[in-house]
N, C-alpha and C. Protein backbone atom coordinates (compact mmCIF):
# COMPACT_ATOMS: atom_id res chain seq x y z
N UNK A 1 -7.22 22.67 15.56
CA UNK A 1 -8.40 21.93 15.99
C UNK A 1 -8.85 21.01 14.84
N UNK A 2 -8.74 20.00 15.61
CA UNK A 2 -9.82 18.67 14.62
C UNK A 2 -10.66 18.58 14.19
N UNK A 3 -11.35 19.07 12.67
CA UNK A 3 -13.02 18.59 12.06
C UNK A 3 -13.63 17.61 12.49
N UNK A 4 -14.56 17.53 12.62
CA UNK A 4 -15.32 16.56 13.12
C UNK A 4 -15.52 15.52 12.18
N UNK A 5 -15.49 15.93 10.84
CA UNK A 5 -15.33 14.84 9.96
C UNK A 5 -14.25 14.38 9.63
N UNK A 6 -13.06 14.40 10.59
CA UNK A 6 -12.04 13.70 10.43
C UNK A 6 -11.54 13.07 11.69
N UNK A 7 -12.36 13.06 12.97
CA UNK A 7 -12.54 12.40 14.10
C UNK A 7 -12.46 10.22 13.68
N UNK A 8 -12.68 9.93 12.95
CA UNK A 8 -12.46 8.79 12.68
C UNK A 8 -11.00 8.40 12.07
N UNK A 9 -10.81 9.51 10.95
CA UNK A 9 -10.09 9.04 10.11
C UNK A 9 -8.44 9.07 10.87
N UNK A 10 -7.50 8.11 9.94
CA UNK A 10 -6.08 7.96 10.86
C UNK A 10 -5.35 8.97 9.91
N UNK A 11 -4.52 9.67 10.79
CA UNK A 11 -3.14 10.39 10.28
C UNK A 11 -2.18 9.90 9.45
N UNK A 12 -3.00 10.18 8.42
CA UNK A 12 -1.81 9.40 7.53
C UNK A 12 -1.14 10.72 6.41
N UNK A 13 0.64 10.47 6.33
CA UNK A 13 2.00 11.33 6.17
C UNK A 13 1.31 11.77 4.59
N UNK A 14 1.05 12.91 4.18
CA UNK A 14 0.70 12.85 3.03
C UNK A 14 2.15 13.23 2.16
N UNK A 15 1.72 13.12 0.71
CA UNK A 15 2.74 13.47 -0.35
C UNK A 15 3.80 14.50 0.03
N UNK A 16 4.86 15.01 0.06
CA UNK A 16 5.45 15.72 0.38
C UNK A 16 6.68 15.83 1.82
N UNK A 17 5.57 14.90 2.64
CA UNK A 17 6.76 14.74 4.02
C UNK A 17 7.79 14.18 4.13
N UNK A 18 8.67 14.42 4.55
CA UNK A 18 10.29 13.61 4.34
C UNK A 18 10.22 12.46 4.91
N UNK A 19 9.29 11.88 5.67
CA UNK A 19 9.44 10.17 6.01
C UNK A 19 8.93 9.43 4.74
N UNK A 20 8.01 9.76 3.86
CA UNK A 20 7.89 8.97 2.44
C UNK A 20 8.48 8.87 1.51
N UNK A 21 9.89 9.84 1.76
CA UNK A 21 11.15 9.69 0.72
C UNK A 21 12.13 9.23 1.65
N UNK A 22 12.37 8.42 3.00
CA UNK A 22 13.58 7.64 3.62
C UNK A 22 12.86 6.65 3.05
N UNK A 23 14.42 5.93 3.14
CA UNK A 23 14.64 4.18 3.49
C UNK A 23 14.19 3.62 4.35
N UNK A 24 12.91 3.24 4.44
CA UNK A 24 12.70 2.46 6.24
C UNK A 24 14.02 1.85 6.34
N UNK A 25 13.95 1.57 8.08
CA UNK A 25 14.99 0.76 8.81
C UNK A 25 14.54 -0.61 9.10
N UNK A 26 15.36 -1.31 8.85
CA UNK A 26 15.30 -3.34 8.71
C UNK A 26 14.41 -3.14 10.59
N UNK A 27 13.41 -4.56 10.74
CA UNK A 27 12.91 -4.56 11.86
C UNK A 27 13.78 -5.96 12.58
N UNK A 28 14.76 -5.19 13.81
CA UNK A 28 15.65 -6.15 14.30
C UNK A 28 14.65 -7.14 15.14
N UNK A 29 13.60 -7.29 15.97
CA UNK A 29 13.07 -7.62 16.99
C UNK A 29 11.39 -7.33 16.41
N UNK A 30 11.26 -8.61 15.60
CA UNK A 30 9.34 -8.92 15.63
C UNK A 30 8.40 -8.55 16.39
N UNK A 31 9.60 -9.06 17.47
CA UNK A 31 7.98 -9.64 18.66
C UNK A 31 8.40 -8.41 19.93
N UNK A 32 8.81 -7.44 19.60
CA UNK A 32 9.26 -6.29 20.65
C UNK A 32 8.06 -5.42 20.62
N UNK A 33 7.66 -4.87 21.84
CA UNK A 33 6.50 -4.24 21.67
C UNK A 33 6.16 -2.96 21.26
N UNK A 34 7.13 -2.72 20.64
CA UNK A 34 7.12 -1.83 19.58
C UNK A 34 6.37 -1.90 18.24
N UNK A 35 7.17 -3.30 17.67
CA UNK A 35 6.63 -3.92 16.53
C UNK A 35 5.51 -4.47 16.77
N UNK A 36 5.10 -5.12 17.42
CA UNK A 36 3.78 -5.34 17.39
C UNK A 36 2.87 -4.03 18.09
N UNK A 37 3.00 -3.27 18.55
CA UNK A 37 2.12 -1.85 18.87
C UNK A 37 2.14 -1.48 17.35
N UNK A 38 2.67 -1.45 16.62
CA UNK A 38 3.10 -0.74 15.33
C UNK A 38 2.08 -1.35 13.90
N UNK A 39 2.21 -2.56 14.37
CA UNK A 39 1.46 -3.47 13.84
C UNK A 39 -0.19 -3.40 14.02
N UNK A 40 -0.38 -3.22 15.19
CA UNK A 40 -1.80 -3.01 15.33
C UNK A 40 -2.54 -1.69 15.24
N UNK A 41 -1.28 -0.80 15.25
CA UNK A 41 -2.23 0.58 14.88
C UNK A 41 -2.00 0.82 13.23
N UNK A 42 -1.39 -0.03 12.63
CA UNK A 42 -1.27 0.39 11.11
C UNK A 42 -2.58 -1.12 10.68
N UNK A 43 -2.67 -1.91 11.23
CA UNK A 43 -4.15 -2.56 11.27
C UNK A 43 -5.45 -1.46 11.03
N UNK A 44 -5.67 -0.93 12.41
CA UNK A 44 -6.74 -0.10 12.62
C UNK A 44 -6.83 1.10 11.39
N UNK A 45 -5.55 1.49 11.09
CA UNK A 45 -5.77 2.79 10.41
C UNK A 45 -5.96 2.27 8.87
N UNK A 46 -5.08 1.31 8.30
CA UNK A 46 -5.85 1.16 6.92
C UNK A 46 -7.25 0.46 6.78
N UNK A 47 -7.97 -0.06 7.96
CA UNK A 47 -9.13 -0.10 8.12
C UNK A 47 -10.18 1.34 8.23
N UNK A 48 -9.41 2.05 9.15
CA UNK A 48 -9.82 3.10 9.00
C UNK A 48 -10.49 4.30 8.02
N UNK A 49 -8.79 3.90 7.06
CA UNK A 49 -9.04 4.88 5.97
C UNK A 49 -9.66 3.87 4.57
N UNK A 50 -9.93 2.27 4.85
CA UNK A 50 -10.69 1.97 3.86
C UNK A 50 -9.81 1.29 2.51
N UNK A 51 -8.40 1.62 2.81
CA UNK A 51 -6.74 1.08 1.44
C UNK A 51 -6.94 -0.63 1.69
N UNK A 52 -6.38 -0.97 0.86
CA UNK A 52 -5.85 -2.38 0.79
C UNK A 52 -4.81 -2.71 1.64
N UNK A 53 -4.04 -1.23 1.40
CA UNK A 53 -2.66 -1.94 2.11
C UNK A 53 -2.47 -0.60 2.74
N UNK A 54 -0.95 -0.45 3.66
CA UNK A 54 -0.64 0.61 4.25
C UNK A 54 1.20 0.03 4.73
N UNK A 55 1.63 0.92 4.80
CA UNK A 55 2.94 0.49 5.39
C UNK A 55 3.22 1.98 6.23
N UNK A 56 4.18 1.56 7.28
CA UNK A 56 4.61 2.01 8.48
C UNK A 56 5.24 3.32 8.09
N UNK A 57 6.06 3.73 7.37
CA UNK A 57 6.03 5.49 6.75
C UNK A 57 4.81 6.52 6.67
N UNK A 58 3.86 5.25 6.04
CA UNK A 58 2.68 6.24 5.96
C UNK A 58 2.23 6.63 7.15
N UNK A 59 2.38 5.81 8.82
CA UNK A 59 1.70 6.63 9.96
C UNK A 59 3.32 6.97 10.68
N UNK A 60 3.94 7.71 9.93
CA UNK A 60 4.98 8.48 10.30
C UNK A 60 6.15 8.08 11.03
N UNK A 61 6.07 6.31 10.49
CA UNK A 61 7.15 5.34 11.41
C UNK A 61 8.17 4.87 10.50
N UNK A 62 9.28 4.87 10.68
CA UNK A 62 10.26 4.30 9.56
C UNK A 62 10.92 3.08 9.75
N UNK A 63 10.14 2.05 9.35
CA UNK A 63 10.31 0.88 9.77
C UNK A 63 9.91 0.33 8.73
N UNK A 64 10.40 -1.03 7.94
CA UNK A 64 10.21 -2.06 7.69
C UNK A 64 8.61 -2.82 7.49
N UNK A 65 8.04 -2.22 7.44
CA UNK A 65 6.36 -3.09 7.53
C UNK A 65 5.57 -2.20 7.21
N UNK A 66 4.48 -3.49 6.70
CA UNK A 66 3.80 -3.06 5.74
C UNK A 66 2.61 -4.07 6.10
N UNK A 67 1.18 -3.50 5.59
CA UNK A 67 -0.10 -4.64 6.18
C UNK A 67 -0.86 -4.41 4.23
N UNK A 68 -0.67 -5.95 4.01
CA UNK A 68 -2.28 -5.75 2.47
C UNK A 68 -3.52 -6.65 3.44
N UNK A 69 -3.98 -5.83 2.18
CA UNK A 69 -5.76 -6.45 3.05
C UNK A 69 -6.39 -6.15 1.87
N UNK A 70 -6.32 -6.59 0.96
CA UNK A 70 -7.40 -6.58 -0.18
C UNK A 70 -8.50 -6.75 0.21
N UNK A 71 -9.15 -6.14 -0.59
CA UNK A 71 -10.72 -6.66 -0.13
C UNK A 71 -11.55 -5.74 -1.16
N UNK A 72 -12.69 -5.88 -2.27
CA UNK A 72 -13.64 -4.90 -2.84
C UNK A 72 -14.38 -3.82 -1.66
N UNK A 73 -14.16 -2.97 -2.53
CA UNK A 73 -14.60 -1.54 -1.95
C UNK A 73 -14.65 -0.58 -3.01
N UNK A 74 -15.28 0.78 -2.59
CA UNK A 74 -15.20 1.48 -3.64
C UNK A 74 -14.11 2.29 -4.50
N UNK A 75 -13.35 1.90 -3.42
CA UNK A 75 -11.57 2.31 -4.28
C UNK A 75 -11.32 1.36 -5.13
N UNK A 76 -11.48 0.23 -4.75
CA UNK A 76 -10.91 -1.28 -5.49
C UNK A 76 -12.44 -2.36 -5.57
N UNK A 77 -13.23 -1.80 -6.52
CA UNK A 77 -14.73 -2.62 -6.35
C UNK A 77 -14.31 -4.21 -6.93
N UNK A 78 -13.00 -4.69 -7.42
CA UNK A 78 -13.25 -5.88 -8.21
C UNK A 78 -11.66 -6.34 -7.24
N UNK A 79 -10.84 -5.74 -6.20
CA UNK A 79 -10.07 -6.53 -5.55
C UNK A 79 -10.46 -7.69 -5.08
N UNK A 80 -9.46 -8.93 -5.12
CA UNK A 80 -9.60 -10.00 -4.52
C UNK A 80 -9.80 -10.08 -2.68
N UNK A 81 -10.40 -10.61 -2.25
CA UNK A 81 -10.88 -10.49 -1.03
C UNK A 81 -9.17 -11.55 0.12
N UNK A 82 -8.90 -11.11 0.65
CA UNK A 82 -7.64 -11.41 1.69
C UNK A 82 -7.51 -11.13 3.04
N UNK A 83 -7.02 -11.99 3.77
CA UNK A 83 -7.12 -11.48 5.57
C UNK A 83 -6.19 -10.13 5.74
N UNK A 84 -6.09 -9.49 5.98
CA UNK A 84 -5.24 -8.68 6.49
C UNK A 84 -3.73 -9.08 7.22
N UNK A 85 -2.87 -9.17 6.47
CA UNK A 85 -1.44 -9.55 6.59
C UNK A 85 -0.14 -8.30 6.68
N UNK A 86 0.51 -9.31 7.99
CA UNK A 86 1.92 -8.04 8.14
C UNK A 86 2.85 -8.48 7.33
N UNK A 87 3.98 -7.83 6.59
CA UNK A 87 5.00 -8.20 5.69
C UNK A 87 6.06 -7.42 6.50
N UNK A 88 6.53 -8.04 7.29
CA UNK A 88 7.92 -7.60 7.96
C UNK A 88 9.23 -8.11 7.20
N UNK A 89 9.60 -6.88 6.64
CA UNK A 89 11.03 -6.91 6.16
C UNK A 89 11.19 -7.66 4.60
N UNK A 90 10.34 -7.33 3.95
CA UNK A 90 9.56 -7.75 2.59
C UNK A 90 10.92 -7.60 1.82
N UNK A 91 11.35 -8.73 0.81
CA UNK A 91 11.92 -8.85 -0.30
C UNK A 91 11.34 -9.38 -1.55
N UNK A 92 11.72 -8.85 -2.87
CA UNK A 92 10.96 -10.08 -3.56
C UNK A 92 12.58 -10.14 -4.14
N UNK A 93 12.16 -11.79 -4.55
CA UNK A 93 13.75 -12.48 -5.09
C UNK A 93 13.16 -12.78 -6.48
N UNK A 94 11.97 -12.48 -6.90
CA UNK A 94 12.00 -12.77 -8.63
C UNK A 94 10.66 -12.50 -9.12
N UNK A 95 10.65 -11.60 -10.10
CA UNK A 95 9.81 -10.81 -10.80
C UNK A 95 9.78 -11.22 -12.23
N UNK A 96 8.25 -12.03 -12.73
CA UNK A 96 8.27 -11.80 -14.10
C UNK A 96 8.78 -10.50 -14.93
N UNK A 97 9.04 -10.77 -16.56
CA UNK A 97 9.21 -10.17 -17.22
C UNK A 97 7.83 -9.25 -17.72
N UNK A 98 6.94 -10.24 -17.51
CA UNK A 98 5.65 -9.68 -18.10
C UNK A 98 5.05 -8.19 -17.35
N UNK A 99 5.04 -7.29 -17.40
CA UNK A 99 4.74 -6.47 -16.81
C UNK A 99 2.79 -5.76 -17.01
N UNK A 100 2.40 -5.41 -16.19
CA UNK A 100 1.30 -5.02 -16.86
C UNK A 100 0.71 -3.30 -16.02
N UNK A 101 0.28 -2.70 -16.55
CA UNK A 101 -0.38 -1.14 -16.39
C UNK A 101 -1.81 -1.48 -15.91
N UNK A 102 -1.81 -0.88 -14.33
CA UNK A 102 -3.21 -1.02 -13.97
C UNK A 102 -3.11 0.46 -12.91
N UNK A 103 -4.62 1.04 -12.51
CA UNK A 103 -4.90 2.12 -11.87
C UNK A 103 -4.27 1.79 -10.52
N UNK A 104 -3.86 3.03 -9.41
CA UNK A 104 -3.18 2.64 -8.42
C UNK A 104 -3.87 3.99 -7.33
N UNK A 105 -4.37 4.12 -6.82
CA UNK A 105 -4.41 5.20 -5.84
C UNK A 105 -3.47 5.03 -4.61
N UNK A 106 -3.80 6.01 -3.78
CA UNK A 106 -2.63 6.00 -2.66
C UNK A 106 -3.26 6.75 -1.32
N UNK A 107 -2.85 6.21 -0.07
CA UNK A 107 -3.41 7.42 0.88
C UNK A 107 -2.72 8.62 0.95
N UNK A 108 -1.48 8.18 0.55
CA UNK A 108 -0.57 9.50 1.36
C UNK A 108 -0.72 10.25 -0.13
N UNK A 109 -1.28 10.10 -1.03
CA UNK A 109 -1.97 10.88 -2.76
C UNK A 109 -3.09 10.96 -2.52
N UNK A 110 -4.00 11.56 -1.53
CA UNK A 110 -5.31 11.64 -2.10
C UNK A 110 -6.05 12.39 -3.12
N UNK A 111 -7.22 11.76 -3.76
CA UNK A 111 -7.99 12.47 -4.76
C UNK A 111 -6.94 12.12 -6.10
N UNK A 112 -5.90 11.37 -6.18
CA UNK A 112 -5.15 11.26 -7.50
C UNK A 112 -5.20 9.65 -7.83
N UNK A 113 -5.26 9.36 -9.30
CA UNK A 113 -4.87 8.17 -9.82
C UNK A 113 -3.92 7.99 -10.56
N UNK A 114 -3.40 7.03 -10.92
CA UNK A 114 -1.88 6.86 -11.44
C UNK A 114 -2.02 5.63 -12.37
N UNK A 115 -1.77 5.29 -13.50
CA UNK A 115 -1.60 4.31 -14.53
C UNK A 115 -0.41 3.79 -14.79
N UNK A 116 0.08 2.79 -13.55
CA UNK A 116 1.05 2.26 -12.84
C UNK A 116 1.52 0.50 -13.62
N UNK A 117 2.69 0.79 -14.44
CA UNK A 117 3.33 -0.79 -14.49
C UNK A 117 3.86 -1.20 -14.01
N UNK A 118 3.42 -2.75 -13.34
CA UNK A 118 4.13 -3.18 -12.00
C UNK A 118 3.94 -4.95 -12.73
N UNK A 119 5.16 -5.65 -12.17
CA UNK A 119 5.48 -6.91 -12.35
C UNK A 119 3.92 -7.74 -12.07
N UNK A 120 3.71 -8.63 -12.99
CA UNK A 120 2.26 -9.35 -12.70
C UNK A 120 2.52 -10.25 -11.70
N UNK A 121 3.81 -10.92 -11.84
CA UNK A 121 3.85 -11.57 -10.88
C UNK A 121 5.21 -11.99 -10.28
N UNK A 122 4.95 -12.12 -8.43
CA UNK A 122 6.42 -11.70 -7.57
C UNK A 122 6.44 -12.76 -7.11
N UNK A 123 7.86 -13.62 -7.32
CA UNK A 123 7.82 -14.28 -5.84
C UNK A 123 8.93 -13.31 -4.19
N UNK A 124 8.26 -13.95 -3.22
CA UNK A 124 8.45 -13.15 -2.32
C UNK A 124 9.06 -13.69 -1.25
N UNK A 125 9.60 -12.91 -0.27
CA UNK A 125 10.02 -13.15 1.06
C UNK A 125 9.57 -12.22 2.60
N UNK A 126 9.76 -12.71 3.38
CA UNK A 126 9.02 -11.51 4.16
C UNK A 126 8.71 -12.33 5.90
N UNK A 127 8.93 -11.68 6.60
CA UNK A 127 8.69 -12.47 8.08
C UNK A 127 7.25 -12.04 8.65
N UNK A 128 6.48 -13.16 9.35
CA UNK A 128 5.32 -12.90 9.72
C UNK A 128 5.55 -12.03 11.10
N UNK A 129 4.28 -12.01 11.96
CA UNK A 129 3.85 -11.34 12.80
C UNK A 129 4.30 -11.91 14.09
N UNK A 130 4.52 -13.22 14.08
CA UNK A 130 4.85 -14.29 15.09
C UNK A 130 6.84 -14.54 14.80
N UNK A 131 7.21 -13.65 13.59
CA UNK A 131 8.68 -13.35 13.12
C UNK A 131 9.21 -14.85 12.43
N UNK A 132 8.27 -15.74 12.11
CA UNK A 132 8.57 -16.64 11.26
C UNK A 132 8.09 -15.83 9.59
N UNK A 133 9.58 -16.54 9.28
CA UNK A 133 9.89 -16.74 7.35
C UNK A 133 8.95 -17.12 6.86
N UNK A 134 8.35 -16.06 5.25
CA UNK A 134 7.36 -16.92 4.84
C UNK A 134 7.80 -16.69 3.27
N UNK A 135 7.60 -17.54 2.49
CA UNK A 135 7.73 -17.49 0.71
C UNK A 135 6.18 -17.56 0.50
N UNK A 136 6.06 -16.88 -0.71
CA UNK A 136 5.01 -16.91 -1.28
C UNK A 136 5.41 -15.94 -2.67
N UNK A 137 4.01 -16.31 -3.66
CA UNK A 137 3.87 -16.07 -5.16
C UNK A 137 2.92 -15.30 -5.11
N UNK A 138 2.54 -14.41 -5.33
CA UNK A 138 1.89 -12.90 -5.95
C UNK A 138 1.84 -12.73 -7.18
N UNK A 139 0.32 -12.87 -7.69
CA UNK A 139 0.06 -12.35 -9.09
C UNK A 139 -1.07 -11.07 -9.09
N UNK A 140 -0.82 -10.20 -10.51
CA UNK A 140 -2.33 -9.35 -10.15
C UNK A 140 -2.24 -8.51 -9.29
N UNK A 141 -3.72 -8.02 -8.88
CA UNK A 141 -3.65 -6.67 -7.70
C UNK A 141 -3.11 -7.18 -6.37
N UNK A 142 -2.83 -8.70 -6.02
CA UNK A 142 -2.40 -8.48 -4.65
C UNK A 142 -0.68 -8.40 -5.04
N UNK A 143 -0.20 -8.49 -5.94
CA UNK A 143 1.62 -8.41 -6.73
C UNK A 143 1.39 -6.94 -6.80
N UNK A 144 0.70 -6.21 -6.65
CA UNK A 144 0.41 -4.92 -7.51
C UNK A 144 0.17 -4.22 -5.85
N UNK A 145 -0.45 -4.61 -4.81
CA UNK A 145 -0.05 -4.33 -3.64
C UNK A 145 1.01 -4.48 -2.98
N UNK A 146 1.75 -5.53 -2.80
CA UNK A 146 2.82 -5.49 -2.98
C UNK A 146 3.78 -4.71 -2.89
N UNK A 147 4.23 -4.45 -4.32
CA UNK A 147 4.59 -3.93 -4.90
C UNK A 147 4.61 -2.13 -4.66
N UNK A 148 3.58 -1.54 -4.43
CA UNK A 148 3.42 -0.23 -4.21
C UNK A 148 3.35 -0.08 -2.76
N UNK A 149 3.67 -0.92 -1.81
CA UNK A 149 3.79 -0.90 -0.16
C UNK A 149 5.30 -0.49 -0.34
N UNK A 150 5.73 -1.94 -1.00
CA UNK A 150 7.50 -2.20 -0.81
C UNK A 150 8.03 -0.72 -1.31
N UNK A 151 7.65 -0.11 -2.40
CA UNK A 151 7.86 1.17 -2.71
C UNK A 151 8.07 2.01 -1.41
N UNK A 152 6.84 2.16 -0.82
CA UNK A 152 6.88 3.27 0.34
C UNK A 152 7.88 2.93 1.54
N UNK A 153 8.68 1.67 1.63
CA UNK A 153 9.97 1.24 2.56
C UNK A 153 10.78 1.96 1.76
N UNK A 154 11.15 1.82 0.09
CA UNK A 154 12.20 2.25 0.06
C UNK A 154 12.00 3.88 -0.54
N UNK A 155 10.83 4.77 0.31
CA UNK A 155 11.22 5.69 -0.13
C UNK A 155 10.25 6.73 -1.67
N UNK A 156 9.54 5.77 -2.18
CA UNK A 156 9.00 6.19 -3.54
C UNK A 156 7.87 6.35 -3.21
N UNK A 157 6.93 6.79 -4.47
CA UNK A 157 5.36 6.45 -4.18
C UNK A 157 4.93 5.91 -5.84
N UNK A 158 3.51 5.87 -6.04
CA UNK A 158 3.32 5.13 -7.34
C UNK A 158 3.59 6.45 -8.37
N UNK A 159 3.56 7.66 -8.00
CA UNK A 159 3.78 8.83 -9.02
C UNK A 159 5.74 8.76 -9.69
N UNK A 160 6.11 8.13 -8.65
CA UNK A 160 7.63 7.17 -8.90
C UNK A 160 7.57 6.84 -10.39
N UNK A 161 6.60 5.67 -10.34
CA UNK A 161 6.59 4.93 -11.14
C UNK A 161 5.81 5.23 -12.64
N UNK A 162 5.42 6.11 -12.89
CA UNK A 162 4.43 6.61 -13.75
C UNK A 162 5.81 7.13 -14.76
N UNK A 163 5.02 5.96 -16.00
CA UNK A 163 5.92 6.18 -17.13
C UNK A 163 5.51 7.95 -18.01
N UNK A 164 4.71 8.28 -18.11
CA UNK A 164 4.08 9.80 -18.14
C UNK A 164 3.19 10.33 -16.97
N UNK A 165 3.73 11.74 -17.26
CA UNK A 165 2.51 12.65 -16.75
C UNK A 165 0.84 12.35 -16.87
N UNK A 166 1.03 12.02 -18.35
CA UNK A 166 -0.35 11.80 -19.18
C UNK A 166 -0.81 11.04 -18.11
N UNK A 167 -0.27 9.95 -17.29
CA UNK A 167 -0.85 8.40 -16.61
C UNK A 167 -1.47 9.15 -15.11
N UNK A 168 -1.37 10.17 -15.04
CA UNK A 168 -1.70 10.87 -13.27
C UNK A 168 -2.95 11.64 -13.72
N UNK A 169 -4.29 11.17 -12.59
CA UNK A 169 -5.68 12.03 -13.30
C UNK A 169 -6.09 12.11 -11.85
N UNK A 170 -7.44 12.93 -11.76
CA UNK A 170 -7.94 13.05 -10.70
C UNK A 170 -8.38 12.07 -10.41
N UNK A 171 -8.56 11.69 -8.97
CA UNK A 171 -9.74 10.61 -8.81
C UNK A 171 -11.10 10.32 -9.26
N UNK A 172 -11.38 11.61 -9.00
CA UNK A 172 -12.87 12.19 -9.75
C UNK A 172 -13.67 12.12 -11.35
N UNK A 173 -11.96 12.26 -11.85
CA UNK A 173 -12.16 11.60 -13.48
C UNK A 173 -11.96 10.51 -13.42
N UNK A 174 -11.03 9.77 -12.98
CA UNK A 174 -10.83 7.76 -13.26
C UNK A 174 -12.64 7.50 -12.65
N UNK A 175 -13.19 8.18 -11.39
CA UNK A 175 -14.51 7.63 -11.29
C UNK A 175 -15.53 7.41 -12.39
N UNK A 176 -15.17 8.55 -13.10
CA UNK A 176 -16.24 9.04 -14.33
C UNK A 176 -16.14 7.94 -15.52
N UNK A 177 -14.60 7.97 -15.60
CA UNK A 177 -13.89 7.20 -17.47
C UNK A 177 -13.86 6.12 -16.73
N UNK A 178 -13.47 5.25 -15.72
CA UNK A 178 -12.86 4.00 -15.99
C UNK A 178 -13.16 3.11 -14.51
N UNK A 179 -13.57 3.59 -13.31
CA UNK A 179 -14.42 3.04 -12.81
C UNK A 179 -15.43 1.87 -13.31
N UNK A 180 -15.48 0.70 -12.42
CA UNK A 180 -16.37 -0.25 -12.74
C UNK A 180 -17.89 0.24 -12.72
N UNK A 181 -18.68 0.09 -13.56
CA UNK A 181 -19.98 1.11 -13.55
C UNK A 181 -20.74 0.91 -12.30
N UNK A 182 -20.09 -0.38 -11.43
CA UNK A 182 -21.34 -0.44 -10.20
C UNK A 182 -20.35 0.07 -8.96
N UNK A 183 -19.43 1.06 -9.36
CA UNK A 183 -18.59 1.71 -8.06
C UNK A 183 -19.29 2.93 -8.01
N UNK A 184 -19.81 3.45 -7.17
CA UNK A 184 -20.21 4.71 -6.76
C UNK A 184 -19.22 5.80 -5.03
N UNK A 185 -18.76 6.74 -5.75
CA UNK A 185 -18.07 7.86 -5.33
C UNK A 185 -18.96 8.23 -4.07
C-alpha cells in the first residue's frame, strides 16, 4: 500500500535495480507512440519529483532518452533557467579538456551528494521530439546535465564518476557546508 505522502510523487528505479546498470536501446521510431507516450510521462515525473533532468531508465524504460529542464530550485537554487527538452539518442562528438568538480545529486540516489568532474563544455548531437537532428554546445550545469543523463543510457550513475569516496556526503550535510545560504531544505 501507497503512503499518502507519496501519492504525487513518480516511481522512480532507485540505486541498485538492474535497469540503471543496462545499456539503453537506440530509439528506432521518434514519432511511434511509444516514444512519445514515453516522452510525456518522463515530462510529468521529473516535474514531479522537482530534478533538472531525468532519463528513461530511471522510470524503468530502457531506451535512449533523456528530458533536462534546468531551472533554480532548492536542489539547484543557482541553475540556469531552460524549457524542458527531449534528447533522443544523445551523442557528444567533443569534450573540452578543461574539466571541472561540481555537486551532483540524483533521483534514483536519494538523500546523497557527489563531488562530480564532468567536461565544462560538450558539443553535442541528439534528435528532437518531432525526430529532427539537432547540434548544439553545452557549457556548465546544463554540460553537467548532460552529461549525468547520458551516464544513466549507458548504464552508470554520478557515484560512477566520483574520483573518491571522500566526494559522496549526505544531502543533509552538503545542505549545511555548501548549500547557497538562501536554499532552504
Amino acid at each position: 500500500m501507497q503512503s499518502t505522502s507519496n501519492v504525487n510523487k513518480p516511481d522512480i528505479a532507485q540505486l541498485g535495480h538492474s535497469v540503471l546498470r543496462q545499456e539503453a536501446q537506440v530509439v528506432d521510431d521518434i514519432l511511434s507512440h511509444e516514444c512519445q507516450n514515453l516522452i510525456d510521462e518522463m515530462m510529468d515525473a521529473v516535474n514531479q519529483a522537482g530534478g533538472v533532468g531525468i532519463a528513461a531508465p530511471q522510470i524503468y524504460r530502457s531506451m535512449r532518452v533523456f528530458i533536462m529542464c534546468s531551472k533554480p530550485s532548492i536542489r539547484y537554487p543557482n541553475a540556469p533557467l531552460m524549457p524542458p527538452t527531449a534528447i533522443i539518442n544523445p551523442e557528444i562528438v567533443s569534450a573540452s579538456k578543461e574539466m571541472e568538480k561540481g555537486w551532483e545529486g540524483c533521483l534514483s540516489v536519494p538523500s546523497m551528494r557527489g563531488f562530480v568532474p564532468r567536461h565544462k563544455e560538450i558539443a553535442v548531437t541528439y534528435y528532437d521530439r518531432q525526430g529532427h537532428k539537432q547540434q548544439a554546445t553545452y557549457t556548465d550545469f546544463v554540460a553537467r546535465i548532460f552529461q549525468h543523463e547520458l551516464d544513466h543510457l549507458d548504464g552508470l550513475t554520478f557515484i560512477d564518476r566520483l574520483e573518491s569516496p571522500i566526494d559522496l556526503i549526505s544531502e543533509s550535510h552538503w545542505y549545511q557546508e555548501f548549500a547557497p545560504k538562501d536554499s532552504k531544505m
